[in-house]
Protein backbone atom coordinates (compact mmCIF):
# COMPACT_ATOMS: atom_id res chain seq x y z
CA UNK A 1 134.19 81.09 108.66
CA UNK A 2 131.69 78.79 106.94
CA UNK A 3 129.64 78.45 110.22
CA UNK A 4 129.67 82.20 110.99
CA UNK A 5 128.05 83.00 107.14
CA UNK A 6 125.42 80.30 108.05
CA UNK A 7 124.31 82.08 111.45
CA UNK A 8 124.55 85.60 109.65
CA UNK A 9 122.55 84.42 106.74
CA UNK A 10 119.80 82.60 109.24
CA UNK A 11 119.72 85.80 111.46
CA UNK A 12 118.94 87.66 108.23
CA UNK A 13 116.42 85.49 107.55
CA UNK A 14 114.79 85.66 110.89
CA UNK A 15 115.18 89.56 110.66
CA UNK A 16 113.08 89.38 107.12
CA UNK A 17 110.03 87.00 108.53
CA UNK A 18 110.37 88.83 111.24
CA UNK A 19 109.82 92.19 109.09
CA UNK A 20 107.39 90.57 106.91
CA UNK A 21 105.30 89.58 109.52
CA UNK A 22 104.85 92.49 111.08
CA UNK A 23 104.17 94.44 108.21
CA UNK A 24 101.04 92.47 107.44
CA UNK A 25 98.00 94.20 106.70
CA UNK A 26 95.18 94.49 108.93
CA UNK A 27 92.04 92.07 108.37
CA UNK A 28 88.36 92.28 108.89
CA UNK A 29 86.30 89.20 110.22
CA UNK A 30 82.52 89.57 110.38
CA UNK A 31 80.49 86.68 112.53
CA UNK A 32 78.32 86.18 115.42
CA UNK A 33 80.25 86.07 119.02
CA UNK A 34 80.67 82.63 120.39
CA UNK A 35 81.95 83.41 123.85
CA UNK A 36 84.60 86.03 125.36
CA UNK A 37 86.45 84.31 128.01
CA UNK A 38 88.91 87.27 129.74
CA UNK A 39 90.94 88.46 126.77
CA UNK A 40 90.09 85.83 123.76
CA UNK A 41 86.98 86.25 121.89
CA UNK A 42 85.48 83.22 120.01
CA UNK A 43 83.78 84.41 116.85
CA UNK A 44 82.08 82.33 114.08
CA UNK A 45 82.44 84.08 111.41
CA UNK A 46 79.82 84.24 108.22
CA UNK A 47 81.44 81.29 106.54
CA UNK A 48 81.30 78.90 108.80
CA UNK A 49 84.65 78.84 110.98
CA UNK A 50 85.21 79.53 114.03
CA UNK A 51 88.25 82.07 114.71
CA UNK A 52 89.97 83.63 118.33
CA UNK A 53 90.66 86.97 118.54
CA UNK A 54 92.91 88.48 121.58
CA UNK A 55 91.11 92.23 122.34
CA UNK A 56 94.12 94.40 123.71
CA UNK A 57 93.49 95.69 127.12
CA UNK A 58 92.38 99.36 125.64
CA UNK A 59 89.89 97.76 123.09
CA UNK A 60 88.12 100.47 121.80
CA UNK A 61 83.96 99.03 121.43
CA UNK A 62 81.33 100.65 120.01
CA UNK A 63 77.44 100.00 119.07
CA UNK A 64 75.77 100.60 115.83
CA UNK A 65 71.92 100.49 115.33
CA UNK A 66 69.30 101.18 112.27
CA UNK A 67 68.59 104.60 111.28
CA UNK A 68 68.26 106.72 107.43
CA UNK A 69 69.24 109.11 105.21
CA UNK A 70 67.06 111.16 106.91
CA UNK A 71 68.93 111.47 110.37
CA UNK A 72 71.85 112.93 107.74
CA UNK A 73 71.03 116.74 108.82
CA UNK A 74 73.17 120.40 108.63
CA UNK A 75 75.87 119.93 110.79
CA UNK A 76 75.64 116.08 111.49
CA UNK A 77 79.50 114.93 111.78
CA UNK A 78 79.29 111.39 109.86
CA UNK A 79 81.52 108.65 108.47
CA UNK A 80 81.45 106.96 105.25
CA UNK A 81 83.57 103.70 103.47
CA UNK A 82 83.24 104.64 99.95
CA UNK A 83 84.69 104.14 96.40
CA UNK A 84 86.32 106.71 94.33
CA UNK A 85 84.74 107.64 91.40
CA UNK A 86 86.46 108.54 87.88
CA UNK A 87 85.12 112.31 88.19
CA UNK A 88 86.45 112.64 91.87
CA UNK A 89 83.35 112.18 93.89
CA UNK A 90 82.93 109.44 96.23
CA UNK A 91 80.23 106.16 96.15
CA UNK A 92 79.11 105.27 99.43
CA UNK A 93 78.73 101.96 100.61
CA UNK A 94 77.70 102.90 104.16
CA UNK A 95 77.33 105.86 106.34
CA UNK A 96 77.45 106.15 109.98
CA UNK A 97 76.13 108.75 112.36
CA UNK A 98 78.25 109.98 115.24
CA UNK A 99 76.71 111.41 118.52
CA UNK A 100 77.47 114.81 119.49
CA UNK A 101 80.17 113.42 122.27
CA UNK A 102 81.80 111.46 119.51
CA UNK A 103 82.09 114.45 116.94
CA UNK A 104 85.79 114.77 115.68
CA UNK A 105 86.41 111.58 115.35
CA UNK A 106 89.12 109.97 113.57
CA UNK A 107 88.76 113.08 111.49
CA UNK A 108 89.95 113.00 107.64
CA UNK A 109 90.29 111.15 104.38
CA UNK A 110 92.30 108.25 103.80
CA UNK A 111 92.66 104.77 102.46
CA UNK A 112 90.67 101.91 104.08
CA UNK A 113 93.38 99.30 104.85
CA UNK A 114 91.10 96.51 104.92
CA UNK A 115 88.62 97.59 102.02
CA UNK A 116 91.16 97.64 98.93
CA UNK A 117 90.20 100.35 96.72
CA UNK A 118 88.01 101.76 99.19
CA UNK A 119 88.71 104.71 101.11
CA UNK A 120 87.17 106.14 105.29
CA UNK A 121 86.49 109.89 105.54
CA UNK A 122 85.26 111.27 108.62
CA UNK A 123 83.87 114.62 108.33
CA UNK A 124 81.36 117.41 109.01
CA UNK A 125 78.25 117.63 106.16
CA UNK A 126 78.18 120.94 104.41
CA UNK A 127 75.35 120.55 102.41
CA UNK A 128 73.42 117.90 100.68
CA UNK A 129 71.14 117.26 97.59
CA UNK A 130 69.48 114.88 95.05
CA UNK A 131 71.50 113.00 93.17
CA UNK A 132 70.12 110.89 90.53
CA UNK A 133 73.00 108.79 89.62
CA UNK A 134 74.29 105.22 91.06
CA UNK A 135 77.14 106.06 93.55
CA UNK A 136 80.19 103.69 94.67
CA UNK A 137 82.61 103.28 97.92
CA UNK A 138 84.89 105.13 100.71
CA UNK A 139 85.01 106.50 104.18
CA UNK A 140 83.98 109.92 105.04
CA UNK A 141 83.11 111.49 108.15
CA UNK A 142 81.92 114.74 108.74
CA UNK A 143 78.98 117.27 109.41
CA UNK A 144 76.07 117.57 107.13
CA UNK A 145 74.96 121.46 106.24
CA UNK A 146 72.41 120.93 103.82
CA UNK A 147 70.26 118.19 103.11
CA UNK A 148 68.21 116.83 100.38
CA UNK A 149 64.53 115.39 101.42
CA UNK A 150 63.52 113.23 98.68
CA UNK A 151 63.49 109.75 98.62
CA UNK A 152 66.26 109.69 95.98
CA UNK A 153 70.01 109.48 96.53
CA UNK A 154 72.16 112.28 97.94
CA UNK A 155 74.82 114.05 96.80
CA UNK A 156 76.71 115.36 100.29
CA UNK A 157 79.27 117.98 100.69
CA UNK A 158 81.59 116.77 103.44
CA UNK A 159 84.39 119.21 105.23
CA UNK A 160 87.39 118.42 107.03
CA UNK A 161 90.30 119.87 108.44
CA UNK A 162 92.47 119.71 105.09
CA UNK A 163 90.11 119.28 102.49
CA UNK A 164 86.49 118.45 101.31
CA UNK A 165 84.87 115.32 99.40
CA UNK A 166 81.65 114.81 97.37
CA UNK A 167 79.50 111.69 98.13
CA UNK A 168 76.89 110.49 96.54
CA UNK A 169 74.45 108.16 98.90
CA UNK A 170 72.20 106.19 97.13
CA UNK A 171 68.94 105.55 99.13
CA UNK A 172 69.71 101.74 99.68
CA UNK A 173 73.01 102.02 101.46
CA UNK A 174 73.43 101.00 105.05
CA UNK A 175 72.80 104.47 107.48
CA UNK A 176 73.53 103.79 111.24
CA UNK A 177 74.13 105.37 114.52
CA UNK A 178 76.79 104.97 116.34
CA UNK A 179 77.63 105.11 119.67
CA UNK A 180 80.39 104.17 122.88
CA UNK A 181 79.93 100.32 123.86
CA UNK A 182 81.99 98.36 126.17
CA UNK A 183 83.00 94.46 126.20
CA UNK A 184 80.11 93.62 128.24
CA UNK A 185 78.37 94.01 124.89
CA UNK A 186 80.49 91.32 123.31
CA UNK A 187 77.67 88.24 124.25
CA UNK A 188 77.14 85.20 122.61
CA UNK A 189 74.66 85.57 119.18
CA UNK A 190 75.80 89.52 119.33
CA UNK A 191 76.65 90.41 115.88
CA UNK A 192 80.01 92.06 114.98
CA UNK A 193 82.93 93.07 112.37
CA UNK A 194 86.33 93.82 113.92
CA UNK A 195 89.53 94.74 112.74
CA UNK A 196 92.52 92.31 113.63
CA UNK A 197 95.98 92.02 112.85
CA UNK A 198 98.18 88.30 113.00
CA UNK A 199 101.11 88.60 115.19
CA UNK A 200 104.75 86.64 114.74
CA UNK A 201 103.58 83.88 117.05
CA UNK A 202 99.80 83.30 115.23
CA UNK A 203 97.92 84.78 117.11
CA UNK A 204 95.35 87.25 115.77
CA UNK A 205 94.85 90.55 117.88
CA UNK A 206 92.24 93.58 117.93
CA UNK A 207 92.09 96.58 119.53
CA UNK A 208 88.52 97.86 117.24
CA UNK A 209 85.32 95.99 118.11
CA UNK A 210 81.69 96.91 116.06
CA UNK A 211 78.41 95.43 117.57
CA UNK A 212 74.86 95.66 116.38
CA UNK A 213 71.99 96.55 118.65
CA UNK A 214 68.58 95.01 118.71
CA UNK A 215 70.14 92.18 116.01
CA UNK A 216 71.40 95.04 113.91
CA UNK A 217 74.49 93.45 111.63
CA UNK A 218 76.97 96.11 111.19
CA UNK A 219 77.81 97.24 108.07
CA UNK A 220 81.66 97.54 108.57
């Protein structure tokens, strides 16, 4: 009886790393590719060591380059990582520019699982105009209807499918475009941020690859 409490206890125990593990949360790592040899990619990452990353068979890659607040136009569909303000608007800490094939994507509002206290909205810009106040951090993407000009930071109306957000952009955040990439991008020196997730046996794995163009570093 003694022996069978000690294997139901361990197999517990097993069950609960086993849970544990699995419900870890997702990382970022930032760095400079090393080398991708089939599957693993070798990544140095801004402090110094040097990390492997699995990319799943359907990694998705994609390219960001430089570019402004004033690419933000009517209609633009954008993202954003920003921070929640106390009076319910959002402070940007980047914004990204998706192409016209890319519009709709990962459309909506939500928590940025690797940003605490940050949230992503993807959405479509409704309008936009000066804003004359500092401005803090979540994602947003959508299309841009109206846009300020000035030099000074934005305050963007952003629509999607369930609901709308107010970001303010101040003019010394990150703006870049974004567009498909493939692995072939993934060369040594290319700089990138991923998103990766430790399995039970160690390994980390990542199925979402960012990579700057022309030396670009991406912002997320």
């Amino acid at each position: 009886m003694a022996k069978q409490i000690v294997i139901a206890l361990s197999t517990v125990g097993l069950l609960a790393f086993a849970a544990a593990a699995h419900g870890q949360p997702a990382q970022r790592i930032r760095g400079d590719v090393v080398a991708l040899e089939g599957h693993n990619l070798t990544v140095k990452t801004g402090s110094g060591s040097v990390v492997t990353v699995r990319i799943a068979d359907s990694v998705r890659v994609s390219a960001r380059s430089g570019s402004d607040l004033g690419a933000i136009v009517a209609g633009t569909f954008i993202g954003t990582t920003a921070i929640p303000q106390p009076d319910g608007t959002l402070s940007a800490v980047e914004v990204h520019i998706f192409p016209e094939s890319m519009r709709g994507t990962g459309e909506g509002h939500r928590p940025m699982e690797t940003e605490p206290g940050s949230t992503m909205t993807n959405a479509t810009v409704t309008s936009v105009a000066p804003a004359g106040r500092r401005v803090t951090s979540t994602m947003t993407n959508a299309t841009v209807a109206d846009i300020a000009t000035s030099s000074s930071a934005r305050r963007i109306s952003l629509k999607y499918r369930d609901g709308e957000k107010i970001v303010l952009v101040e003019n010394t955040v990150p703006v870049v475009m974004v567009e498909p990439g493939d692995p072939s991008m993934l060369t040594p020196g290319a700089h990138i941020v991923l998103t990766a997730t430790r399995q039970l046996d160690g390994t980390l794995t990542s199925d979402r690859v960012s990579v700057g163009k022309n030396g670009l570093v991406p912002p997320i």
